[in-house]
PDB file of N, CA and C in Angstrom:
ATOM      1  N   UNK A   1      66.104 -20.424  31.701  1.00  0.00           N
ATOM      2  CA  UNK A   1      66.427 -20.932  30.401  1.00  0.00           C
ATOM      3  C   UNK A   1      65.612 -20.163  29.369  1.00  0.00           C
ATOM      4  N   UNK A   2      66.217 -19.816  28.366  1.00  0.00           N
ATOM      5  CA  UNK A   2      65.539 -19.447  27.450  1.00  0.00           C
ATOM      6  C   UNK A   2      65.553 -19.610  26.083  1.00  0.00           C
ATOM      7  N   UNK A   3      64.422 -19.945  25.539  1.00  0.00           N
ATOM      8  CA  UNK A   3      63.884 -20.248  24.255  1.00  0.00           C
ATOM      9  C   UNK A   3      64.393 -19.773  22.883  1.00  0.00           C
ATOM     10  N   UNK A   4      65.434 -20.187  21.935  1.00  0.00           N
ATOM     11  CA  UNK A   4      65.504 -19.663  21.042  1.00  0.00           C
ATOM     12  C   UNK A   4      64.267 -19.291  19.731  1.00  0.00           C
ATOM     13  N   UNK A   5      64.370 -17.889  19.854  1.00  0.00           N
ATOM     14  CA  UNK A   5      62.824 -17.705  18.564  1.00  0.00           C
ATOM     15  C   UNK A   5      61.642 -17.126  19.420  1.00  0.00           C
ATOM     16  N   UNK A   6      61.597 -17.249  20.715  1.00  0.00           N
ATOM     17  CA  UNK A   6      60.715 -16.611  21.455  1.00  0.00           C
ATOM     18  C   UNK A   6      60.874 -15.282  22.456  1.00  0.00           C
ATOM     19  N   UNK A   7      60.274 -14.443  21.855  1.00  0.00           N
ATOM     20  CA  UNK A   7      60.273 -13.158  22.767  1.00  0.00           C
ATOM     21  C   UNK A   7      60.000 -13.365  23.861  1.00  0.00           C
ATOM     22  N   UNK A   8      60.670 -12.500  24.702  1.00  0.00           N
ATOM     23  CA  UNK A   8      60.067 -12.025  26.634  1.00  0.00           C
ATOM     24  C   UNK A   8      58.663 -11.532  25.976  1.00  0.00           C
ATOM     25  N   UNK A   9      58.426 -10.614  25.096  1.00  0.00           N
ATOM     26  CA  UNK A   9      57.076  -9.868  25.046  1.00  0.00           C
ATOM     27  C   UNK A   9      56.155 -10.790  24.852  1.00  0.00           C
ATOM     28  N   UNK A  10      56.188 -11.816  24.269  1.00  0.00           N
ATOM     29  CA  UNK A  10      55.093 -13.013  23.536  1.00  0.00           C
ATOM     30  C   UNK A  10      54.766 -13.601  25.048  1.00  0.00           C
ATOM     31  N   UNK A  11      55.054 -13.690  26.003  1.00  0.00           N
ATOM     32  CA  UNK A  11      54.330 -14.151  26.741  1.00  0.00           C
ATOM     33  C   UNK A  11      53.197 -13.419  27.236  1.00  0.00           C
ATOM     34  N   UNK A  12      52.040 -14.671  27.415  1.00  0.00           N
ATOM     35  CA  UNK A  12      50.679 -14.042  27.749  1.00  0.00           C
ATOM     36  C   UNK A  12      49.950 -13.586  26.742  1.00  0.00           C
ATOM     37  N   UNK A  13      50.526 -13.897  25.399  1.00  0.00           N
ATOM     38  CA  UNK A  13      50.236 -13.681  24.020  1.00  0.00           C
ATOM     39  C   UNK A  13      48.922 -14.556  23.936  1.00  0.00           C
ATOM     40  N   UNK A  14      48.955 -16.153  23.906  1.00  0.00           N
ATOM     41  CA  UNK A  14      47.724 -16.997  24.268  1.00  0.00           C
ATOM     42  C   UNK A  14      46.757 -16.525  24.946  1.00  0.00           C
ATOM     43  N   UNK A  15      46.952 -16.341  26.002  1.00  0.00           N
ATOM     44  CA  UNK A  15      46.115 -16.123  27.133  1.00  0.00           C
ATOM     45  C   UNK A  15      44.730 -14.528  26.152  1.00  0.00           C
ATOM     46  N   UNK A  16      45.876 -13.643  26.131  1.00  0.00           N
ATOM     47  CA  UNK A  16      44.715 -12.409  25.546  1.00  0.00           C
ATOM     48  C   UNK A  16      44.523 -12.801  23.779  1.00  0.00           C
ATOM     49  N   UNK A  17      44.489 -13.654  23.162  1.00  0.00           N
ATOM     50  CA  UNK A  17      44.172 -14.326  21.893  1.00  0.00           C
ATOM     51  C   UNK A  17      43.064 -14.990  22.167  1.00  0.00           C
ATOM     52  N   UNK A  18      43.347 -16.198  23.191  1.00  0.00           N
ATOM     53  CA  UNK A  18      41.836 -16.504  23.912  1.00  0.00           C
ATOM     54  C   UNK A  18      40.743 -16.356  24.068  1.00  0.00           C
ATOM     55  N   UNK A  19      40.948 -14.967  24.969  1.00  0.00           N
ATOM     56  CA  UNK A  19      40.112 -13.914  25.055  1.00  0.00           C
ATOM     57  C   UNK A  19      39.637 -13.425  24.341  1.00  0.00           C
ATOM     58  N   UNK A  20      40.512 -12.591  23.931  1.00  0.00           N
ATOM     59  CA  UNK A  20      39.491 -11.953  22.772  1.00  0.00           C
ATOM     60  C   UNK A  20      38.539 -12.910  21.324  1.00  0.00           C
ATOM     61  N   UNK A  21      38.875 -14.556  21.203  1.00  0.00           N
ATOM     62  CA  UNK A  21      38.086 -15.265  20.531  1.00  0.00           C
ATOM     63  C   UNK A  21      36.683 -15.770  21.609  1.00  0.00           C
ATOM     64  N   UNK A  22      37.156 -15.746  22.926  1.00  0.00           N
ATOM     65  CA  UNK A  22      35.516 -15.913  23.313  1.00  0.00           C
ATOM     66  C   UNK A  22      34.858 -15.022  23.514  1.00  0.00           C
ATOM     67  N   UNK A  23      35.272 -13.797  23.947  1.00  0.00           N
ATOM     68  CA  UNK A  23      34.517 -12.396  23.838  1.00  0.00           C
ATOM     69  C   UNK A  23      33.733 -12.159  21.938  1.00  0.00           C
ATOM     70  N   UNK A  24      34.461 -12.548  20.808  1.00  0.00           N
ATOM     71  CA  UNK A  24      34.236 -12.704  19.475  1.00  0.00           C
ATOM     72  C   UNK A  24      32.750 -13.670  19.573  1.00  0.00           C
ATOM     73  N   UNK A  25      33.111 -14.864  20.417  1.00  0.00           N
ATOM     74  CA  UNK A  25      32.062 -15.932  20.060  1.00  0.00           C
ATOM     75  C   UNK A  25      31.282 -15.488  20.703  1.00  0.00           C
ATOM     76  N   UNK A  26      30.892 -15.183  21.898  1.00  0.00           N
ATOM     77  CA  UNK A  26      30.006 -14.443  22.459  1.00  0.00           C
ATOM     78  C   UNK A  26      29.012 -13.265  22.019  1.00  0.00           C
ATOM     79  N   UNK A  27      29.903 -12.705  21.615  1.00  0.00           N
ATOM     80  CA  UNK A  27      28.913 -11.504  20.746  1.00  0.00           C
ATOM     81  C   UNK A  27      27.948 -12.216  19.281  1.00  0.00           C
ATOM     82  N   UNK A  28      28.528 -13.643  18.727  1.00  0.00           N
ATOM     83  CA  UNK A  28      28.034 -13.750  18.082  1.00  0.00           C
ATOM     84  C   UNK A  28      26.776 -14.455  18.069  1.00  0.00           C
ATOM     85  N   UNK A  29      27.062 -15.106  19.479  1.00  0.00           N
ATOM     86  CA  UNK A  29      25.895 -16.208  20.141  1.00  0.00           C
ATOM     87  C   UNK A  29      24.671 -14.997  20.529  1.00  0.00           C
ATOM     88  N   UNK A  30      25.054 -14.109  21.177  1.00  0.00           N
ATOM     89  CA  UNK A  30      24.424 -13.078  21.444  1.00  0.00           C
ATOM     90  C   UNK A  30      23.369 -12.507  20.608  1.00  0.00           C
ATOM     91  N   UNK A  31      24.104 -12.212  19.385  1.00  0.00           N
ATOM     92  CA  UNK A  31      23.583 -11.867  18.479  1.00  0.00           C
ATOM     93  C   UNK A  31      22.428 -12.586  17.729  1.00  0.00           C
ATOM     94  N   UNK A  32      22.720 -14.026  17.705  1.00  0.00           N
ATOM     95  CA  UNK A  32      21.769 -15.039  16.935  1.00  0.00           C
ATOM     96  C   UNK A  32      20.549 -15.628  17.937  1.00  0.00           C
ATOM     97  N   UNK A  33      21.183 -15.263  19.130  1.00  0.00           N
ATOM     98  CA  UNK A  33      19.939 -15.240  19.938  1.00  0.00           C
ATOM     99  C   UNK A  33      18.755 -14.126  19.640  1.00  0.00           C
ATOM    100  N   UNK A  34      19.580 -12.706  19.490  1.00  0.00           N
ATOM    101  CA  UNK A  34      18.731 -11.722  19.466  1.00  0.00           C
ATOM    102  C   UNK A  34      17.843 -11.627  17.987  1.00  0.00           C
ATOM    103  N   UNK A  35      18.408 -12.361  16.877  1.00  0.00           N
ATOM    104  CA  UNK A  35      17.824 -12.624  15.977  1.00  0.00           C
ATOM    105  C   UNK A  35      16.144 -13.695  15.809  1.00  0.00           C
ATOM    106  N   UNK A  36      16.660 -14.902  16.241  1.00  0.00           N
ATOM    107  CA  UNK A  36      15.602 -16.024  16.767  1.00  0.00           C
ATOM    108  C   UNK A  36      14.732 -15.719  17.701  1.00  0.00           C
ATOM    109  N   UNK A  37      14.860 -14.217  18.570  1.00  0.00           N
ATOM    110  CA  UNK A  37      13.771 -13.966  19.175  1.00  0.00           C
ATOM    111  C   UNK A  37      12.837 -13.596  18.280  1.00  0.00           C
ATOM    112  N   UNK A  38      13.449 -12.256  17.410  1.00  0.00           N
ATOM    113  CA  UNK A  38      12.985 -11.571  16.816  1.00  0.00           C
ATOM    114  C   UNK A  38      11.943 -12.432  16.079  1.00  0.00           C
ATOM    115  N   UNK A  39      12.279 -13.481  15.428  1.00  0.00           N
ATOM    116  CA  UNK A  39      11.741 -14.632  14.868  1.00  0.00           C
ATOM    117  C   UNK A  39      10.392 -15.102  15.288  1.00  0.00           C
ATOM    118  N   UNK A  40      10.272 -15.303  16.733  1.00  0.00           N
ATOM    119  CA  UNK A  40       9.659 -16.157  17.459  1.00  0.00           C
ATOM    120  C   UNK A  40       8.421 -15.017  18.001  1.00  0.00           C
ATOM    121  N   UNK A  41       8.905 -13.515  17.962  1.00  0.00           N
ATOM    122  CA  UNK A  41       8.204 -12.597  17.824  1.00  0.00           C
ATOM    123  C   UNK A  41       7.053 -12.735  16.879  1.00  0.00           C
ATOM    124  N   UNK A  42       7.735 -12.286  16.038  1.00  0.00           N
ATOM    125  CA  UNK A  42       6.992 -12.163  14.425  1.00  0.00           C
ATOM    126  C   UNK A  42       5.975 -13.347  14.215  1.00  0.00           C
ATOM    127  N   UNK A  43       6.383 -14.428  14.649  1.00  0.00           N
ATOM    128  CA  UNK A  43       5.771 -15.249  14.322  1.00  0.00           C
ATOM    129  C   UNK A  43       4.718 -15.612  15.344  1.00  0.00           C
ATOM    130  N   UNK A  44       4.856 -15.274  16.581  1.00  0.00           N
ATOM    131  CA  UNK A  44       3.695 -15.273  17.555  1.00  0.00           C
ATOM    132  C   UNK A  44       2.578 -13.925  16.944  1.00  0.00           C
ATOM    133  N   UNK A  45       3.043 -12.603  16.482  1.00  0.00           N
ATOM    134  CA  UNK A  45       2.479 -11.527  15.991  1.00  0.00           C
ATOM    135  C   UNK A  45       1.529 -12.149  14.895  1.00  0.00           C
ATOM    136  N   UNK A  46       1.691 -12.891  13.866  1.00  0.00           N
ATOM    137  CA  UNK A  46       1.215 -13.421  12.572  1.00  0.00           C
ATOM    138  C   UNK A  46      -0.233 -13.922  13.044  1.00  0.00           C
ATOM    139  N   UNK A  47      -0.048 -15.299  14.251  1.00  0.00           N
ATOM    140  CA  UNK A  47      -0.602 -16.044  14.827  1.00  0.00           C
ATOM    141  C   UNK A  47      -1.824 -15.261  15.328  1.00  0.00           C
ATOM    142  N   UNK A  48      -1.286 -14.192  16.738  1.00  0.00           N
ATOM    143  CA  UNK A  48      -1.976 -13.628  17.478  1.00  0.00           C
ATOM    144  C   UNK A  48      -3.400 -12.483  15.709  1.00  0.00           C
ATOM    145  N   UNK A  49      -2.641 -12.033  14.871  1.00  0.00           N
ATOM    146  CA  UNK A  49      -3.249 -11.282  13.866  1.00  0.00           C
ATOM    147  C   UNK A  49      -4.333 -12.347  13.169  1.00  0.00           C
ATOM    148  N   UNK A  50      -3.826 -13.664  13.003  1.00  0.00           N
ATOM    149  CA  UNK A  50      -4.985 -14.475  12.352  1.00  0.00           C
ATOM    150  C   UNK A  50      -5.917 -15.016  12.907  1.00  0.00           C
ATOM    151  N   UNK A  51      -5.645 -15.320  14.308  1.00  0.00           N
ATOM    152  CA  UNK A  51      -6.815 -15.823  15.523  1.00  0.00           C
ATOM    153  C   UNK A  51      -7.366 -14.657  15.394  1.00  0.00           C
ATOM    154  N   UNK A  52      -6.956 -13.645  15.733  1.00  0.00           N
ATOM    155  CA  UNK A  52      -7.643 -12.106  15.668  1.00  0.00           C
ATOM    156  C   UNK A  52      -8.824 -11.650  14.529  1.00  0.00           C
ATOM    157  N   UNK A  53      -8.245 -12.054  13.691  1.00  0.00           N
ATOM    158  CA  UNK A  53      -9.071 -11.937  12.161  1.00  0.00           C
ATOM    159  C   UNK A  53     -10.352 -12.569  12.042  1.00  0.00           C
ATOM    160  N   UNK A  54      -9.797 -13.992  12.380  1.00  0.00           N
ATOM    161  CA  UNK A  54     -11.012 -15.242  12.147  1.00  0.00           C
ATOM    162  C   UNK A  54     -11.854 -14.864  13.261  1.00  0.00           C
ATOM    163  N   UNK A  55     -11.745 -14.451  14.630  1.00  0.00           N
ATOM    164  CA  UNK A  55     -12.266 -14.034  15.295  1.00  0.00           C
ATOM    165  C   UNK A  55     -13.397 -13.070  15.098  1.00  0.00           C
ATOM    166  N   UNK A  56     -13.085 -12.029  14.771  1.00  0.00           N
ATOM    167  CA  UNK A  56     -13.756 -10.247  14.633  1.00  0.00           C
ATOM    168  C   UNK A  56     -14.405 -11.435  13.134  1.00  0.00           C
ATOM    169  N   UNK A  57     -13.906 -11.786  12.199  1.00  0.00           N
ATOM    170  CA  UNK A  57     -14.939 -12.254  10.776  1.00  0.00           C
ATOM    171  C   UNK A  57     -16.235 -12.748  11.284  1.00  0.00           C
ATOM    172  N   UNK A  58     -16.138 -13.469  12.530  1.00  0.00           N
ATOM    173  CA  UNK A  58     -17.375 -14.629  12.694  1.00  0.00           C
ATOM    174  C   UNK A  58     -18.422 -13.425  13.658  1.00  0.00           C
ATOM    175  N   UNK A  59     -17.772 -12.621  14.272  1.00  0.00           N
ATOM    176  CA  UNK A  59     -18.615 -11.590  14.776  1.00  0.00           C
ATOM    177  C   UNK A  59     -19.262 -10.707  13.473  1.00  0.00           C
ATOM    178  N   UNK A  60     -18.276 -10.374  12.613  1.00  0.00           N
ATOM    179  CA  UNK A  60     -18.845  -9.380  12.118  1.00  0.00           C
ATOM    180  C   UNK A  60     -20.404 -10.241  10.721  1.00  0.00           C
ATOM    181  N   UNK A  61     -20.082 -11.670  10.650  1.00  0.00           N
ATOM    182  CA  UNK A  61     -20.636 -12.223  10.034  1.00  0.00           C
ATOM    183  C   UNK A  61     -22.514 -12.646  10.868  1.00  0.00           C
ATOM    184  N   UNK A  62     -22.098 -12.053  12.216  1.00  0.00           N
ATOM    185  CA  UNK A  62     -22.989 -12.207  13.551  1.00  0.00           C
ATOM    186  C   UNK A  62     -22.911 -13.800  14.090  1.00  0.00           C
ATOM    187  N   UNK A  63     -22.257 -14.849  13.591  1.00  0.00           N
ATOM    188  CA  UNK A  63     -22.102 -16.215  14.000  1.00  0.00           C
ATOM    189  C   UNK A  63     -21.348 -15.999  15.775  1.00  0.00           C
ATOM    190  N   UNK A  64     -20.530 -14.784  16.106  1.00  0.00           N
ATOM    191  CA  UNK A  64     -20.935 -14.690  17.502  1.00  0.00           C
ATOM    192  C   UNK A  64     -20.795 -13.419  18.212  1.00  0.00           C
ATOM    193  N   UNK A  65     -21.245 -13.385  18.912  1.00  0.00           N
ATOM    194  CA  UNK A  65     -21.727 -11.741  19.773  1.00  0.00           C
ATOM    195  C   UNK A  65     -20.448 -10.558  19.410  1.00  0.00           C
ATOM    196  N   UNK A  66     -20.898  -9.109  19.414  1.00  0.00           N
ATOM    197  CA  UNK A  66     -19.823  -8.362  19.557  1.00  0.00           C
ATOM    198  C   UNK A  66     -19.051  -7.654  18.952  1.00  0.00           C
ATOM    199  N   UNK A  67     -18.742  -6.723  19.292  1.00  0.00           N
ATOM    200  CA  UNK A  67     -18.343  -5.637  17.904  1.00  0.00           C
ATOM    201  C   UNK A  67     -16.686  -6.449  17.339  1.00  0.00           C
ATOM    202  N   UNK A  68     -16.711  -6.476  16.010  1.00  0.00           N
ATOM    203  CA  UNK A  68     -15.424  -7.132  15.354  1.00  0.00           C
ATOM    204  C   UNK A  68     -14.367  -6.472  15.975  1.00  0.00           C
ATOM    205  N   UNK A  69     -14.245  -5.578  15.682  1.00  0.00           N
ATOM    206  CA  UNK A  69     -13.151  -5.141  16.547  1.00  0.00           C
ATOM    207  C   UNK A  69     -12.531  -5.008  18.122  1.00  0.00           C
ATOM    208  N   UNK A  70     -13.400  -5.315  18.450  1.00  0.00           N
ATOM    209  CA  UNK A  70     -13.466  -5.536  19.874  1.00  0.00           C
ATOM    210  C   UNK A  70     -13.227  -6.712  20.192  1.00  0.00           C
ATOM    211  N   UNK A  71     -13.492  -7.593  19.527  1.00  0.00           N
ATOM    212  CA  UNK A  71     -13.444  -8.904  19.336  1.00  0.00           C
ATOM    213  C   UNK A  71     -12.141  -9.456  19.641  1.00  0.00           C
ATOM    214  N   UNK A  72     -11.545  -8.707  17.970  1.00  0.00           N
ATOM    215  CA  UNK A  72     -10.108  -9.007  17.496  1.00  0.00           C
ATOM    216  C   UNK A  72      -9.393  -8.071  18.710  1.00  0.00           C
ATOM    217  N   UNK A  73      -9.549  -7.266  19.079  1.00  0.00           N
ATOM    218  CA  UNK A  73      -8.733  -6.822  20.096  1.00  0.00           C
ATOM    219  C   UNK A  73      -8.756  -7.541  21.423  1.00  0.00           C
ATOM    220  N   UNK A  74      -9.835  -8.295  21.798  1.00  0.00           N
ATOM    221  CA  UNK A  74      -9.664  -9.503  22.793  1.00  0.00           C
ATOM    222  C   UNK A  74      -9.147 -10.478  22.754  1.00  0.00           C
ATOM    223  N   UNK A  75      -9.137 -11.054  21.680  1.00  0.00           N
ATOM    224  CA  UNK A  75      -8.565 -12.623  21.117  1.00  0.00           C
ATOM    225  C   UNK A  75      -6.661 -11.800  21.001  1.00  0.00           C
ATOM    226  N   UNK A  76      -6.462 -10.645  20.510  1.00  0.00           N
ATOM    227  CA  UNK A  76      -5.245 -10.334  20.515  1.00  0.00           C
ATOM    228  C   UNK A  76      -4.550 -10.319  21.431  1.00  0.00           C
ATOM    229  N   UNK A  77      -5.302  -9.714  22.772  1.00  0.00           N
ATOM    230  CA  UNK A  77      -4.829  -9.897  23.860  1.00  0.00           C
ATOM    231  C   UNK A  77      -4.687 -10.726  24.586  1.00  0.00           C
ATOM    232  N   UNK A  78      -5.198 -11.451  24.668  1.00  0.00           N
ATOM    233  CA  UNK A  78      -4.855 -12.977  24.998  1.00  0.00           C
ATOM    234  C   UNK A  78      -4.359 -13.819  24.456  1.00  0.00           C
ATOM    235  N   UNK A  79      -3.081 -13.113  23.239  1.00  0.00           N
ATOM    236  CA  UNK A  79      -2.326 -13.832  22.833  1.00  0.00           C
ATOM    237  C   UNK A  79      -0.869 -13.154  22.907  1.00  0.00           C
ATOM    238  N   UNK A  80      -1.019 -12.112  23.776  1.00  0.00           N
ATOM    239  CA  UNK A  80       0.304 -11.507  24.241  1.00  0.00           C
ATOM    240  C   UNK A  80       0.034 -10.220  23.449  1.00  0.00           C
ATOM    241  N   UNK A  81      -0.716 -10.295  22.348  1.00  0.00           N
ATOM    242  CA  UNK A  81      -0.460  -8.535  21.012  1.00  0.00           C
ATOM    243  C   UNK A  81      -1.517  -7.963  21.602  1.00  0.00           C
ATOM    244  N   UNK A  82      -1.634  -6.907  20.641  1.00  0.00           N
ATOM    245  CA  UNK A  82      -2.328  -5.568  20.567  1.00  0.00           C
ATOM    246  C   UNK A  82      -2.719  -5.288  19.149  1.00  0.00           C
ATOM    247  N   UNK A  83      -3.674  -4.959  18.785  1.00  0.00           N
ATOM    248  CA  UNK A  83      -4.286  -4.373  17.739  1.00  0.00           C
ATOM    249  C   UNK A  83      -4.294  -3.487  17.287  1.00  0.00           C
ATOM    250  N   UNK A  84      -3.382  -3.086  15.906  1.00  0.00           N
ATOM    251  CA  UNK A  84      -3.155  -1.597  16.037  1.00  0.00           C
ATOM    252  C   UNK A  84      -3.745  -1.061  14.472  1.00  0.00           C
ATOM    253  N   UNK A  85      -4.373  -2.102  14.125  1.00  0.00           N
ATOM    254  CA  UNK A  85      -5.726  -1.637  12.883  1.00  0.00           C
ATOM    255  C   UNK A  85      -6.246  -2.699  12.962  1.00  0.00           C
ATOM    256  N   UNK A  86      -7.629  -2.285  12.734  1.00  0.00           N
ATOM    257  CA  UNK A  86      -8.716  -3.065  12.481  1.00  0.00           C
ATOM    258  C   UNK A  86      -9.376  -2.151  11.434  1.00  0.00           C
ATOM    259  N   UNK A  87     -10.090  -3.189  10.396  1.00  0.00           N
ATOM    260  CA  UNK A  87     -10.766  -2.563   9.130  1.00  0.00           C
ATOM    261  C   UNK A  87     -12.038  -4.143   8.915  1.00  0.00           C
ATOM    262  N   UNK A  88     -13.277  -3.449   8.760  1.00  0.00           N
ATOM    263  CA  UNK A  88     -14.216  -3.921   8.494  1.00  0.00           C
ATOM    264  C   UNK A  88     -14.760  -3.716   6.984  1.00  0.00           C
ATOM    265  N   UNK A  89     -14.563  -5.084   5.701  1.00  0.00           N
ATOM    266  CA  UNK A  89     -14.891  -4.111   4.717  1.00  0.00           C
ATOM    267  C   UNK A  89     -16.077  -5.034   4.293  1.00  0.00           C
ATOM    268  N   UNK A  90     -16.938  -4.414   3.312  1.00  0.00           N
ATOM    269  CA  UNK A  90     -17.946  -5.414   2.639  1.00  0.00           C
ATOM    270  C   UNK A  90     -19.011  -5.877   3.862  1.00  0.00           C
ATOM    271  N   UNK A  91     -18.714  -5.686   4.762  1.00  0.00           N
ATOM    272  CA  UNK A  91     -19.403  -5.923   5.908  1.00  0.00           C
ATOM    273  C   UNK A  91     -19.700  -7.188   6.787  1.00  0.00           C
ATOM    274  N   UNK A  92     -18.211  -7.950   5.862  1.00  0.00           N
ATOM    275  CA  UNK A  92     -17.894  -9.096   6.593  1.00  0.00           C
ATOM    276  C   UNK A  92     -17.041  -9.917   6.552  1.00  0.00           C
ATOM    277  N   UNK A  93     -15.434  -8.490   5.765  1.00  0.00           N
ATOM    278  CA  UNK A  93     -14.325  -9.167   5.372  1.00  0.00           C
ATOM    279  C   UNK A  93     -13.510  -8.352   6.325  1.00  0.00           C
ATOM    280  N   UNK A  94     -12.820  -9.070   7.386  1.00  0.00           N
ATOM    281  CA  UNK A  94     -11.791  -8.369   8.904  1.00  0.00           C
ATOM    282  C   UNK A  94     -10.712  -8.356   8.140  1.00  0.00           C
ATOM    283  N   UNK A  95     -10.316  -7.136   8.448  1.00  0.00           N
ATOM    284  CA  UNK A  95      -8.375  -6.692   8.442  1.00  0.00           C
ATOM    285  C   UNK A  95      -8.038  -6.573   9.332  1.00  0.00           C
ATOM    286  N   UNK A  96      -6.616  -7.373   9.918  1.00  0.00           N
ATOM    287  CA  UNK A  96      -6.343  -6.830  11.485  1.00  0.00           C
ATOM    288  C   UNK A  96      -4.892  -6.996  11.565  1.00  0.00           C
ATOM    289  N   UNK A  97      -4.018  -5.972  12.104  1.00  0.00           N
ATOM    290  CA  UNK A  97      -3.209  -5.752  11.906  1.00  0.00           C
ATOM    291  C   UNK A  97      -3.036  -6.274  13.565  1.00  0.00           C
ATOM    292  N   UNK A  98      -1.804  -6.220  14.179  1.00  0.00           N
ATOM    293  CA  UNK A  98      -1.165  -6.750  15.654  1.00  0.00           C
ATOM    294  C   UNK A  98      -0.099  -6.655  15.676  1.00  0.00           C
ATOM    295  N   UNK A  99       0.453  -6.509  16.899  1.00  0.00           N
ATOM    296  CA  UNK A  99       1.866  -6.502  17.190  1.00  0.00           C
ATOM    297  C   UNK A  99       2.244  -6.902  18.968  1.00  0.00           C
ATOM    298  N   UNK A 100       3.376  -7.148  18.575  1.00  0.00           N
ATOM    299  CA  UNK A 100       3.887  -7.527  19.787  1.00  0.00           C
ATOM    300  C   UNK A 100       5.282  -6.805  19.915  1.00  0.00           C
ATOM    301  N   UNK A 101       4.910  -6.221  21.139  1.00  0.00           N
ATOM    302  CA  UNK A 101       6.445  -5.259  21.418  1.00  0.00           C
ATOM    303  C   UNK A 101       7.701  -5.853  21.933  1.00  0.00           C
ATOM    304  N   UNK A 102       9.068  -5.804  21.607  1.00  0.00           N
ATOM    305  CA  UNK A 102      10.069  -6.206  21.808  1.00  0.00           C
ATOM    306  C   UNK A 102      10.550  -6.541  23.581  1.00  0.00           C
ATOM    307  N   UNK A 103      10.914  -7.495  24.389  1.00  0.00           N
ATOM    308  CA  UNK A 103      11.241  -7.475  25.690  1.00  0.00           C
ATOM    309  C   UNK A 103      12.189  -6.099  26.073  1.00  0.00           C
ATOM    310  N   UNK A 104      13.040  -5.648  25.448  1.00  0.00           N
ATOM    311  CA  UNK A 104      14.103  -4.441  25.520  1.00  0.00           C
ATOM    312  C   UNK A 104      13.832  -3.353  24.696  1.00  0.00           C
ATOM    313  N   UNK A 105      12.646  -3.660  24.620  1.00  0.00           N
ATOM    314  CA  UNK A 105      12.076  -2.091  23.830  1.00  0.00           C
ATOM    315  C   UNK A 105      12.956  -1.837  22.664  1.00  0.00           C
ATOM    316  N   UNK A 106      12.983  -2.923  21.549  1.00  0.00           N
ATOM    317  CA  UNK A 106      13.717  -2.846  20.434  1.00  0.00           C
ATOM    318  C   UNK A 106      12.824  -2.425  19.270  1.00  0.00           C
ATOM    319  N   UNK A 107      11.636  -2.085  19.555  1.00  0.00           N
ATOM    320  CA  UNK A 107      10.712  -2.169  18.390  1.00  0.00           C
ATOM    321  C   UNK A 107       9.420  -2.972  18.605  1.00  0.00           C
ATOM    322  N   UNK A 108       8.699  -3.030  17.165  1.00  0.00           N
ATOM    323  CA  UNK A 108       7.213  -3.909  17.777  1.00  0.00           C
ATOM    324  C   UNK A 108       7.040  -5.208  16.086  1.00  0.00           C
ATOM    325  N   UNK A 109       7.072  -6.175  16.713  1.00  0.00           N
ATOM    326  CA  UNK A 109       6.904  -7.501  15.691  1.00  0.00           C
ATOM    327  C   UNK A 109       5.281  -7.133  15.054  1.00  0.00           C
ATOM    328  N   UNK A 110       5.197  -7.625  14.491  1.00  0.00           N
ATOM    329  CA  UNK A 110       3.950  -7.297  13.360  1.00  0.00           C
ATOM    330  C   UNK A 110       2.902  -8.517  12.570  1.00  0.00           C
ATOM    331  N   UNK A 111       2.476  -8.511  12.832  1.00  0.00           N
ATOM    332  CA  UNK A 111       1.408  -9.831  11.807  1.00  0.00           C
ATOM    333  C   UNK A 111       0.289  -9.333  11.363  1.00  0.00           C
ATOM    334  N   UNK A 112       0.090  -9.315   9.833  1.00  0.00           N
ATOM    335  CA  UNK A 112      -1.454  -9.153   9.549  1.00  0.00           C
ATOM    336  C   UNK A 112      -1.866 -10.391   9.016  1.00  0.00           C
ATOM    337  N   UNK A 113      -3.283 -10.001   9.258  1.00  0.00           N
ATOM    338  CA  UNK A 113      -4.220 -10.969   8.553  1.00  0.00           C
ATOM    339  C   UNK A 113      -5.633 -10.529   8.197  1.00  0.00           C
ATOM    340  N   UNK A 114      -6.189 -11.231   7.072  1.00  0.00           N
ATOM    341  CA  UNK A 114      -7.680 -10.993   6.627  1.00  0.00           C
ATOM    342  C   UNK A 114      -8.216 -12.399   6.580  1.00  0.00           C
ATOM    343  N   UNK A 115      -9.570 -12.066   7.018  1.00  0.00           N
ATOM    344  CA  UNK A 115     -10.904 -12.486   7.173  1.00  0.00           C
ATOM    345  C   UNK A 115     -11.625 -12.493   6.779  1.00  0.00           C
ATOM    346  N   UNK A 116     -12.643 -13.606   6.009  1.00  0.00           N
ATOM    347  CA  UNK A 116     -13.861 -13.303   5.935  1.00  0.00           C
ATOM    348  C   UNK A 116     -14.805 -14.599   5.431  1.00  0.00           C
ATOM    349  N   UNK A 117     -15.973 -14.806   5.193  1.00  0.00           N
ATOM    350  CA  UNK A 117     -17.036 -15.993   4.948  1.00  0.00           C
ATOM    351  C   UNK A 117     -15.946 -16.477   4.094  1.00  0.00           C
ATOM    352  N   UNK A 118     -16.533 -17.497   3.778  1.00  0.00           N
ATOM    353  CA  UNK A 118     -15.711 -18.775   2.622  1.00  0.00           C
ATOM    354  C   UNK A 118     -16.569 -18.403   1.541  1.00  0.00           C
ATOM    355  N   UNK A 119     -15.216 -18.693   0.171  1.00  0.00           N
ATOM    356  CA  UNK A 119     -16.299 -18.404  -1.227  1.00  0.00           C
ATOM    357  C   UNK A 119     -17.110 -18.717  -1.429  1.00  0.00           C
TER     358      UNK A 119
END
């Protein structure tokens, strides 16, 4: 029997329309995932840079053992980053820069922060 108004070709028309809208949604879920990492990056980077900071400040202020920078590069690391400046100024105000590198080698998340005695 056949359908007045409907092509032989239209069949299976649904089926790859389907498709190609969850392959669409997919890429987009994909995508907003890969965004909210990025997010969760950055924002662990910030974290890992200000523990880092307050850290290397209280050394460099001598309140506890250890070269500031060395410091901040320990406290960084044990927060997943890496330290990729450190600046000592006035002789007891920390700059410390950090990062945390991407799981797929997309790049490196970033946080700075400064340090130093209270006014």
């Amino acid at each position: 029997m056949h359908v007045v108004g409907h092509s032989h070709h239209e069949r299976g028309a649904g089926t790859v329309l389907a498709l190609t809208l969850s392959a669409v949604v997919m890429a987009l879920l994909v995508c907003l995932l890969l965004l909210a990492q990025a997010a969760v990056l950055a924002s662990q980077a910030a974290s890992a840079a200000d523990l880092a900071a307050l850290a290397a400040a209280d050394a460099a202020r001598g309140l506890t053992p250890g070269d500031p920078c060395t410091v901040a590069s320990d406290v960084a690391v044990h927060h997943g980053a890496t330290v990729t400046s450190c600046t000592v100024t006035g002789g007891t105000v920390v700059e410390v820069a950090a990062g945390i590198a991407h799981p797929f080698d997309w790049g490196v998340a970033t946080g700075r922060a400064r340090a130093g005695p209270p006014p």
